[in-house]
Protein backbone atom coordinates (compact mmCIF):
# COMPACT_ATOMS: atom_id res chain seq x y z
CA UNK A 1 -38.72 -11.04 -18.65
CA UNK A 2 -38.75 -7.65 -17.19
CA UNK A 3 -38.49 -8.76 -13.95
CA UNK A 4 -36.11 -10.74 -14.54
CA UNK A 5 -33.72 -8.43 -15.71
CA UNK A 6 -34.74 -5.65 -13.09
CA UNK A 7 -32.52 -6.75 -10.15
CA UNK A 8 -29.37 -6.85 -12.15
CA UNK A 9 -30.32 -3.29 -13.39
CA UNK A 10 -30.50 -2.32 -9.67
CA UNK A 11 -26.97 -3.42 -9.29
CA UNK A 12 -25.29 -1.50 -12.10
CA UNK A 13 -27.23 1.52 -10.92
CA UNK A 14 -25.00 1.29 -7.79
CA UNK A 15 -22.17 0.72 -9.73
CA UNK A 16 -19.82 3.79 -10.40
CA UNK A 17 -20.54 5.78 -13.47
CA UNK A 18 -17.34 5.03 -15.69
CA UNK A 19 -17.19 1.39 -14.19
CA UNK A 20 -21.21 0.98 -15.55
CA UNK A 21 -20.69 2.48 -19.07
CA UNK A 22 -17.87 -0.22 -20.02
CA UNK A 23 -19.81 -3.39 -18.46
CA UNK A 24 -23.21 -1.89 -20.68
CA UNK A 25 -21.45 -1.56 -24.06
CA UNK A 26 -21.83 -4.69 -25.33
CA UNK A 27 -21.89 -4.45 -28.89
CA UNK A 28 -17.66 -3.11 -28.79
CA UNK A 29 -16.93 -4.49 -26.20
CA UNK A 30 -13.39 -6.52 -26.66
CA UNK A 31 -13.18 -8.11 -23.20
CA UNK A 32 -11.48 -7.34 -19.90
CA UNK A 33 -8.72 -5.05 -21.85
CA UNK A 34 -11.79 -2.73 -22.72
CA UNK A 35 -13.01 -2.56 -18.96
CA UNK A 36 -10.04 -1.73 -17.79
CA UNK A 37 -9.18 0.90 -20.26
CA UNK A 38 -12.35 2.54 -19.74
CA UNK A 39 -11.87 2.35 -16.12
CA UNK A 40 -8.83 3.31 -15.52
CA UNK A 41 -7.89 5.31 -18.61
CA UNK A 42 -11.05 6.97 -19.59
CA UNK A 43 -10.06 9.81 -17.80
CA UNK A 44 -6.62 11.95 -17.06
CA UNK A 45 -8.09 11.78 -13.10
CA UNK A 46 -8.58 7.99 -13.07
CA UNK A 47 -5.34 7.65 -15.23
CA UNK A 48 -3.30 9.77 -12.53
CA UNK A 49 -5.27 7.77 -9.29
CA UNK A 50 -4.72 4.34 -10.66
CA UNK A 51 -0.63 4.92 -10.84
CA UNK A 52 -0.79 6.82 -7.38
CA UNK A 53 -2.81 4.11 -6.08
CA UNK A 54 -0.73 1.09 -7.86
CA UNK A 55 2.62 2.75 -7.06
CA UNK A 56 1.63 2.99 -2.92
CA UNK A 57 -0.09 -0.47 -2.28
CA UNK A 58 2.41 -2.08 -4.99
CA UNK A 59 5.31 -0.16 -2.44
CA UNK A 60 3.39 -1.77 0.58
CA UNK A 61 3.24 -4.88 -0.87
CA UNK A 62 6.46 -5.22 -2.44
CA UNK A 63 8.36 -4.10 0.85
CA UNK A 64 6.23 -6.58 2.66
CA UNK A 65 6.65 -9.71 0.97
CA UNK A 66 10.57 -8.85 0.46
CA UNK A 67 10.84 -8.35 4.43
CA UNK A 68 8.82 -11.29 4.73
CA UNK A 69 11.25 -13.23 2.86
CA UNK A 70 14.19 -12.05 4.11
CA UNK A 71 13.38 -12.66 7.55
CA UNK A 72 12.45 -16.43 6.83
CA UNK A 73 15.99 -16.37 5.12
CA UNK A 74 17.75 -14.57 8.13
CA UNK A 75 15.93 -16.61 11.19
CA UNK A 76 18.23 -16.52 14.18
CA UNK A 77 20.66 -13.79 12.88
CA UNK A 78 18.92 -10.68 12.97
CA UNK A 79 19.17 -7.72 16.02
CA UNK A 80 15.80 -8.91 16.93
CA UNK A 81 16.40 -12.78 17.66
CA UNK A 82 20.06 -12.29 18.90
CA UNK A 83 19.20 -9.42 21.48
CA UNK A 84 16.10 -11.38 23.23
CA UNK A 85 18.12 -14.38 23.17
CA UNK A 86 21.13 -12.99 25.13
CA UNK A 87 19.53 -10.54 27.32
CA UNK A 88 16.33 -11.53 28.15
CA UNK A 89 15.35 -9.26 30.42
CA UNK A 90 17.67 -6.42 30.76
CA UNK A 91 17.98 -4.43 34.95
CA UNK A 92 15.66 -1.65 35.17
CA UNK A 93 17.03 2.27 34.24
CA UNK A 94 19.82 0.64 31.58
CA UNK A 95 17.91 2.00 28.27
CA UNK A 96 19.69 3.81 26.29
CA UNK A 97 18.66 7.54 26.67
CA UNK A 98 19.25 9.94 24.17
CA UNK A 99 22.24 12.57 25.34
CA UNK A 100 21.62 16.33 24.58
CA UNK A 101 25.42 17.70 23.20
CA UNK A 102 25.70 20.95 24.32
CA UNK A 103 27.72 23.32 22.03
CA UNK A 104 29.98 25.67 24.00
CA UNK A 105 32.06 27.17 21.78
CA UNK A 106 33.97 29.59 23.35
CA UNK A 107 35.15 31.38 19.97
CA UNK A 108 31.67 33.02 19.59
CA UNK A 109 31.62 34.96 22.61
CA UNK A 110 33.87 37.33 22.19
């Protein structure tokens, strides 16, 4: 029985520390709303990395799917469709390049 039991203990071994001690408490344990609170709220560290972590890949993937959709929405009337569709392929030496403003104000030099 031993043995049997010996490979999964191999596995939580490589498991994280706080992540192990809520899957081996079995005789509280309440279920997936147990895990994750002593996962992810155990500590004020893992508390403060979970909402850093779920605040820039929920960002990424809210900005994503939005642009996503609003694209499929927008087909054919965006900058991006319009432009290569009426100027294919634009002369040589007619980018737009960025002109320095020079400020000669003659008041200051007195």
């Amino acid at each position: 029985m031993l043995r049997r039991l010996a490979p999964g203990m191999r596995r939580m071994r490589a498991m994280p520390a706080p992540l192990r001690r809520a899957l081996s408490s079995n005789k509280d344990a309440k279920g997936l709303q147990e895990v994750i609170y002593k996962v992810f709220m155990g500590s004020n560290i893992a508390y403060s990395s979970a909402v850093i972590g779920v605040a820039i890949f929920g960002g990424m993937a809210y900005d994503s799917t939005f642009e996503a959709m609003w694209k499929a929405n927008n087909r054919g009337k965006l900058f991006e469709d319009v432009i290569e569709q009426r100027f294919p392929n634009p002369p040589e030496g007619t980018e737009e390049e960025e002109e320095e403003e020079d400020d000669d104000d003659d008041d200051d030099d007195e």
